[in-house]
C-alpha atoms as a PDB file:
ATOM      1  CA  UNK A   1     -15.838  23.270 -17.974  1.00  0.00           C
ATOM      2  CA  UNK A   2     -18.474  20.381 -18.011  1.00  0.00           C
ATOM      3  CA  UNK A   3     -16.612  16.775 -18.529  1.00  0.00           C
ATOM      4  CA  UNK A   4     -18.556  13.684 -19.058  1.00  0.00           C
ATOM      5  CA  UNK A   5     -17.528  10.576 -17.004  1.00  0.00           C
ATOM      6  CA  UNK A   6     -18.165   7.460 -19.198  1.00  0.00           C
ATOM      7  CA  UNK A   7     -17.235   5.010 -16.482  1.00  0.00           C
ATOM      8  CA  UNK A   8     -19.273   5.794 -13.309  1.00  0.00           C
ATOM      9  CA  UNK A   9     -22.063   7.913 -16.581  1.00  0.00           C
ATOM     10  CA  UNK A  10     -22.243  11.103 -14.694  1.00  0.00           C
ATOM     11  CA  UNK A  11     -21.619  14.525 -15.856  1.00  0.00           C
ATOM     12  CA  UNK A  12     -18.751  16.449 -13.582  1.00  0.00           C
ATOM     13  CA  UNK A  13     -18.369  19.996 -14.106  1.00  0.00           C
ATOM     14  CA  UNK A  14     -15.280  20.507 -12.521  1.00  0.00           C
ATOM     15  CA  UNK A  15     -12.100  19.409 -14.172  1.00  0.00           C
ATOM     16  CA  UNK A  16     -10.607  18.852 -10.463  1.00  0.00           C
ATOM     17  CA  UNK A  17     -13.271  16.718 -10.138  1.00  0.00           C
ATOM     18  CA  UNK A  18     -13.398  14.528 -12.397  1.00  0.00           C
ATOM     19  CA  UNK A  19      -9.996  13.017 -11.635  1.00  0.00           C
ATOM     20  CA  UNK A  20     -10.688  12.597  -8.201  1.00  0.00           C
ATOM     21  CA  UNK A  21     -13.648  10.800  -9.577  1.00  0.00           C
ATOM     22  CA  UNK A  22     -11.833   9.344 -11.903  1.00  0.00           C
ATOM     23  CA  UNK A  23      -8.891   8.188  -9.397  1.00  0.00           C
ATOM     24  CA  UNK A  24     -11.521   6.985  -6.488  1.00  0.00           C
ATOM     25  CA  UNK A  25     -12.808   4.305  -9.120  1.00  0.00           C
ATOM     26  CA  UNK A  26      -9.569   3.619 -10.237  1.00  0.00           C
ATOM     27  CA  UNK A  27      -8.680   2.391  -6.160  1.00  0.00           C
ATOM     28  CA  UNK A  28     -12.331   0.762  -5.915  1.00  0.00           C
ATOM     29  CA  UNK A  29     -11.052  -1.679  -9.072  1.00  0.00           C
ATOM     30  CA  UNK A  30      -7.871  -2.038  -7.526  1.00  0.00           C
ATOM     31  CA  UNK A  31      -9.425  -2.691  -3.956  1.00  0.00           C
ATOM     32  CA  UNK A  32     -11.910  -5.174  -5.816  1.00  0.00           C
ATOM     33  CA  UNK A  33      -9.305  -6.844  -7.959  1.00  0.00           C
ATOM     34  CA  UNK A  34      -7.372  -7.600  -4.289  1.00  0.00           C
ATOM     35  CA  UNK A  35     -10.225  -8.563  -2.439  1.00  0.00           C
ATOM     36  CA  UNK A  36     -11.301 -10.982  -5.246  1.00  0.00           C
ATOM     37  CA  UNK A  37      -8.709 -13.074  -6.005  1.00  0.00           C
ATOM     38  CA  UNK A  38      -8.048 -13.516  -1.860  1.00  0.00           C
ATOM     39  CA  UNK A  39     -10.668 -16.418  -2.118  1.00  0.00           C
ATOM     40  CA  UNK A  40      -8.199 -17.891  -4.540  1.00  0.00           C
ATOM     41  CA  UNK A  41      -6.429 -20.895  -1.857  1.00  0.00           C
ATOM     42  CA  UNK A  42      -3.226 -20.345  -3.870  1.00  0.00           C
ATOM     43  CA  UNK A  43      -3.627 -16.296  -2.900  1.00  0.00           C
ATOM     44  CA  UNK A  44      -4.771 -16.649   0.520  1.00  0.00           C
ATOM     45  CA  UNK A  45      -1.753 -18.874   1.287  1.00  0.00           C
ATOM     46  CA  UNK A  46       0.786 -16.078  -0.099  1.00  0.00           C
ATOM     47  CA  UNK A  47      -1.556 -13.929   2.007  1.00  0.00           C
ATOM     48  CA  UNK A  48      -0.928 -16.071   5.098  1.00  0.00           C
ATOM     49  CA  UNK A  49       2.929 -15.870   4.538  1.00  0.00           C
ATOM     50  CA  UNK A  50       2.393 -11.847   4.048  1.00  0.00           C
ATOM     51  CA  UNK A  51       0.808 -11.661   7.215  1.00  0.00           C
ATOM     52  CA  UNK A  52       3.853 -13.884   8.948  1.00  0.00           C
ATOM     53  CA  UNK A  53       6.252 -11.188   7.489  1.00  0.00           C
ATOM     54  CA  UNK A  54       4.659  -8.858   8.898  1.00  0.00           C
ATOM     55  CA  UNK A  55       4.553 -10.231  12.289  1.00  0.00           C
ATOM     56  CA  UNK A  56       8.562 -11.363  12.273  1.00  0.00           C
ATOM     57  CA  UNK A  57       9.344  -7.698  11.069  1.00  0.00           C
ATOM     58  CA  UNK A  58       6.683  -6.112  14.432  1.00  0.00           C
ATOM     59  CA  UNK A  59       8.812  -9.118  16.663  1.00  0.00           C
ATOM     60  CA  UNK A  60      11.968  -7.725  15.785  1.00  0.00           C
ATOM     61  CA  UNK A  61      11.285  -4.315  15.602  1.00  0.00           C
ATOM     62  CA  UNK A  62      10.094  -4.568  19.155  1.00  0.00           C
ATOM     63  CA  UNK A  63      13.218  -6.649  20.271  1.00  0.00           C
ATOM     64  CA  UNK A  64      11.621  -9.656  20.939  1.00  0.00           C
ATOM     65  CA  UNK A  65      13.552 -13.373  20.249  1.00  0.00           C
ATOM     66  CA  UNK A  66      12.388 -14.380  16.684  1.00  0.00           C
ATOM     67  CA  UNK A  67      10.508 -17.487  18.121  1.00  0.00           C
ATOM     68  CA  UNK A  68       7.326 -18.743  16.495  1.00  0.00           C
ATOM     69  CA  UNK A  69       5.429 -18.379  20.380  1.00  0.00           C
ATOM     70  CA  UNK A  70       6.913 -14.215  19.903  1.00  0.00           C
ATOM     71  CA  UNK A  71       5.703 -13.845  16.147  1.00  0.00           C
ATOM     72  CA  UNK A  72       2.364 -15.607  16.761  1.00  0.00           C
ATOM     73  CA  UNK A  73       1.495 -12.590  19.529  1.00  0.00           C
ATOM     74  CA  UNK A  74       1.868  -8.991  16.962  1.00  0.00           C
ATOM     75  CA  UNK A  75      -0.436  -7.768  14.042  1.00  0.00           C
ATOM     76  CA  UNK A  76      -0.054  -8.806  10.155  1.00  0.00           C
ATOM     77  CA  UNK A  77      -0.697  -4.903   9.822  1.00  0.00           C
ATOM     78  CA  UNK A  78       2.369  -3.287   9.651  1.00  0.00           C
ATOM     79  CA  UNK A  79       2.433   0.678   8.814  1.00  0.00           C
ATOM     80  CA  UNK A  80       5.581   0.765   6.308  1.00  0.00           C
ATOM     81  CA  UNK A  81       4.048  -2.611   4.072  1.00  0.00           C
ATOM     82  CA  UNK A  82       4.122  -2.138  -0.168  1.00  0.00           C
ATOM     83  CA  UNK A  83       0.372  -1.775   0.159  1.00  0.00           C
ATOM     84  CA  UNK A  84       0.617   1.190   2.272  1.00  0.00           C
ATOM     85  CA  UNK A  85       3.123   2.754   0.049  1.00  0.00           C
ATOM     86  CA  UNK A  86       0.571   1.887  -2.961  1.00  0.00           C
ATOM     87  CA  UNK A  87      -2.235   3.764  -1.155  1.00  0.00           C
ATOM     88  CA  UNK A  88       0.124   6.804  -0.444  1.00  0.00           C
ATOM     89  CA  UNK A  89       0.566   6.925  -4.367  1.00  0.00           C
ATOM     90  CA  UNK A  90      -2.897   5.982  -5.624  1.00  0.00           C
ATOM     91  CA  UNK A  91      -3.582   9.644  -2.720  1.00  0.00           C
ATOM     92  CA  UNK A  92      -1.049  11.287  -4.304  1.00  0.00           C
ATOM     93  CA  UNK A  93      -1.492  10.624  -7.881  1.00  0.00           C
ATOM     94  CA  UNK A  94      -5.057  11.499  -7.191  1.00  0.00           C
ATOM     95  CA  UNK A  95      -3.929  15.098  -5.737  1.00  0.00           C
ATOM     96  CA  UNK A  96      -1.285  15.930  -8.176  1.00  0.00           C
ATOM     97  CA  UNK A  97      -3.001  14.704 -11.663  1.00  0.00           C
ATOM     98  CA  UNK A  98      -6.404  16.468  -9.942  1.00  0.00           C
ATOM     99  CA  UNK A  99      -4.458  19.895 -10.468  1.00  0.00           C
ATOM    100  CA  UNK A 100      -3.019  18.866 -13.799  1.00  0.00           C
ATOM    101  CA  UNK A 101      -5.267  20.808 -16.256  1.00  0.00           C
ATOM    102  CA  UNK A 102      -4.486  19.920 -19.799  1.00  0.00           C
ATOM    103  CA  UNK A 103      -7.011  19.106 -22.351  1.00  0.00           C
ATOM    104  CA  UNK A 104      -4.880  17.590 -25.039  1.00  0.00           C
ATOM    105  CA  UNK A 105      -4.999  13.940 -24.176  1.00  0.00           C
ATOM    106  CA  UNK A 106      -1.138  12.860 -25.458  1.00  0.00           C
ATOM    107  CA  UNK A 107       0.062  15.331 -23.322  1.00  0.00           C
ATOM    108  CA  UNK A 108      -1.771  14.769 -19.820  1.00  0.00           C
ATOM    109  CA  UNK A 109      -0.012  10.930 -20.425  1.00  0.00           C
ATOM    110  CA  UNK A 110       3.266  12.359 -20.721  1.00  0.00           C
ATOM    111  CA  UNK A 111       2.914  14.154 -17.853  1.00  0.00           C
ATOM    112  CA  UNK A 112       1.224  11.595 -15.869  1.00  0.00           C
ATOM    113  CA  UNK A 113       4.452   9.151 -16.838  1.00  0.00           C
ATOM    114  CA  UNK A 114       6.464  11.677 -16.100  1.00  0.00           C
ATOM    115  CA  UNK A 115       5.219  12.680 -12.835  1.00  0.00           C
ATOM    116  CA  UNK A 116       4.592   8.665 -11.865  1.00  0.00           C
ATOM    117  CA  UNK A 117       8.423   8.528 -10.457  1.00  0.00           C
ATOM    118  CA  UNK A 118       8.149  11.569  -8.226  1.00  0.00           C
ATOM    119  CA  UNK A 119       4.922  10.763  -7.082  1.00  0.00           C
ATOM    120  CA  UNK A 120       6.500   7.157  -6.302  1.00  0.00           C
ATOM    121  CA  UNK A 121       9.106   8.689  -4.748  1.00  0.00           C
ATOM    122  CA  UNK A 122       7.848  10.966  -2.522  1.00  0.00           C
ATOM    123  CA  UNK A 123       5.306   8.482  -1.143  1.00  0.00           C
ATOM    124  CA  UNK A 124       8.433   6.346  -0.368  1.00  0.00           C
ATOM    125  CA  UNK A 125       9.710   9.573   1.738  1.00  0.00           C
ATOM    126  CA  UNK A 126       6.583  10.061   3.343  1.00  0.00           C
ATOM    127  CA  UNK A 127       6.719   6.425   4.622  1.00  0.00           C
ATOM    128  CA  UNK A 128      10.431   6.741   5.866  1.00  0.00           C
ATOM    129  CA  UNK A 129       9.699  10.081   7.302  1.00  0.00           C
ATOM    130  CA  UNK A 130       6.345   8.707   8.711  1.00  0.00           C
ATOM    131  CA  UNK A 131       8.423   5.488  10.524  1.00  0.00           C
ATOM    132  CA  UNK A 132      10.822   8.010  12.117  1.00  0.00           C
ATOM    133  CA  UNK A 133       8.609  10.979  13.389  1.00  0.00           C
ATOM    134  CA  UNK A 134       5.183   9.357  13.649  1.00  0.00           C
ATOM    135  CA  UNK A 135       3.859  12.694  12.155  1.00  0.00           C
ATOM    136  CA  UNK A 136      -0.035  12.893  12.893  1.00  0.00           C
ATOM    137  CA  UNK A 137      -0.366  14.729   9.437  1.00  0.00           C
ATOM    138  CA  UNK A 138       1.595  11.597   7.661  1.00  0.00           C
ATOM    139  CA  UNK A 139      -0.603   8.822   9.584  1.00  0.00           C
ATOM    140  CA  UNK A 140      -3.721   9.664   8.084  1.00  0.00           C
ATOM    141  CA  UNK A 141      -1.880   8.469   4.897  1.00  0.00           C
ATOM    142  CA  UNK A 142      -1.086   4.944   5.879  1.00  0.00           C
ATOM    143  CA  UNK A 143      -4.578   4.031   7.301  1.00  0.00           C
ATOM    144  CA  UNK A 144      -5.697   3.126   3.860  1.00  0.00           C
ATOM    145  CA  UNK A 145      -3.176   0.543   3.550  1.00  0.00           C
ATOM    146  CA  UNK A 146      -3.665  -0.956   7.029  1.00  0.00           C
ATOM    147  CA  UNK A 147      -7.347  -1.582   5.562  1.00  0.00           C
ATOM    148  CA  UNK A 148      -6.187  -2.825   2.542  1.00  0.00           C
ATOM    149  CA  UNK A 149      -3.736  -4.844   4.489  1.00  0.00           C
ATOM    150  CA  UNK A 150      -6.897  -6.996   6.165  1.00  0.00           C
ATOM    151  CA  UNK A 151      -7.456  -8.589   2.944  1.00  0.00           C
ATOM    152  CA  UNK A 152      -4.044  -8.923   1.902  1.00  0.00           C
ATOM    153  CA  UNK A 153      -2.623 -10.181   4.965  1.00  0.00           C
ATOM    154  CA  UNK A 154      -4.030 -13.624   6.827  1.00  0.00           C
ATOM    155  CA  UNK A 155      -3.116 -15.345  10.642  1.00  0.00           C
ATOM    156  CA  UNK A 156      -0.632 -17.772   9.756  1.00  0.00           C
ATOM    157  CA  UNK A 157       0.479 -20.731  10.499  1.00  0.00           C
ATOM    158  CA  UNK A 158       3.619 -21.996  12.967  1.00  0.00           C
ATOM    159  CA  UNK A 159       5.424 -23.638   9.439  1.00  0.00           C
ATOM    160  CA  UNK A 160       4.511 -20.480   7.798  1.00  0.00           C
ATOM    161  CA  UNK A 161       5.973 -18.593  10.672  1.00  0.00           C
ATOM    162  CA  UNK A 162       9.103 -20.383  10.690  1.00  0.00           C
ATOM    163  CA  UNK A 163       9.496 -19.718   7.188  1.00  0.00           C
ATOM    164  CA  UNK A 164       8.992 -15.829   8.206  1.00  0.00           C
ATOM    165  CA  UNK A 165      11.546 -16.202  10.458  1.00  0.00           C
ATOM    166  CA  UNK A 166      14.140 -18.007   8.679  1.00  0.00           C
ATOM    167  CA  UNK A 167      13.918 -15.130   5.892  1.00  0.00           C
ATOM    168  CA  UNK A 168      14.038 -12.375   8.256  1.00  0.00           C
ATOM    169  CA  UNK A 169      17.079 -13.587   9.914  1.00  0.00           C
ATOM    170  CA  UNK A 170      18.789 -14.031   6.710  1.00  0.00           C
ATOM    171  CA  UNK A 171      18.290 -10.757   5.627  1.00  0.00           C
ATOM    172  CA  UNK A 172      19.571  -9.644   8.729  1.00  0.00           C
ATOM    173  CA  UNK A 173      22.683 -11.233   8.531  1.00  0.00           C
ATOM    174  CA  UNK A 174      22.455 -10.210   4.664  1.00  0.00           C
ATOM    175  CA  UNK A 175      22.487  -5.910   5.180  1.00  0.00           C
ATOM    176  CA  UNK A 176      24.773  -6.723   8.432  1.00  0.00           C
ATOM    177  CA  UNK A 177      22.181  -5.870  10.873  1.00  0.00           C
ATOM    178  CA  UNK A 178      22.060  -6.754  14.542  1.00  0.00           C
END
């Protein structure tokens, strides 16, 4: 079957195709959409905090004291963040709508709604699963997000660390951890 592609103008002739296509430019506007509004100074600052959350969560997680001298040495990457969970389901969605082969329009966006939970969920599972194991089949999965993550997380600074801190530690004491 020969599909045309009116947003990249290309002919695809296979329907498998032509949703990997089509989800590959829907992650390049996503991507785009991120990386642009980071030079917003409003953005970058959230950014800045992102990356301190991420460093407080590495400090802990390693059992180091939450001090702002500890956070200030680990990554703002951190393998289980919302934007490698996001990835996992933009690579999933792309997979499992790629093999959905409907033709009737209504009814490929029922069943893209429908499937949008499951495909949310199991991305969740894969992260949890990936955190415990370290699976080298699941890892490949969360790279994307780590490279998203360089745009969406910034070095910080010591107030912005603090702040990191303060929030971790209350969440701690919050889910009666430690």
């Amino acid at each position: 079957m020969l599909f045309y592609c009116q947003c990249c103008l290309l002919w695809v002739s296979e329907y498998w195709l032509f949703h990997v296509v089509e989800g590959l430019l829907r992650v390049g506007l996503f991507v785009g959409y991120v990386w642009l509004i980071s030079f917003s100074k409003d953005v970058r600052r959230t950014f800045q905090y992102h990356g301190a959350e991420h460093a407080s969560i590495a400090c802990w997680e390693a059992k180091k004291s939450l001090t702002v001298a500890h956070v200030k040495k680990f990554s703002t990457l951190h393998p289980r963040c919302g934007t490698a969970f996001i990835f996992i389901v933009f690579i999933l969605a792309i997979i499992v709508f790629s093999l959905i082969t409907v033709d009737t329009l209504w009814l490929r966006l029922v069943l893209r709604l429908l499937l949008l939970p499951i495909i949310a969920g199991l991305s969740y599972e894969i992260l949890k699963i990936n955190a415990k194991y370290h699976l080298p089949v699941l890892e490949w999965l969360t790279v994307p997000g780590l490279w998203l993550q360089k745009i969406t997380t910034k070095r910080f600074s010591d107030d912005q660390a603090e702040v990191a801190i303060i929030a971790l530690k209350n969440v701690l004491v919050k889910e009666k951890i430690r």
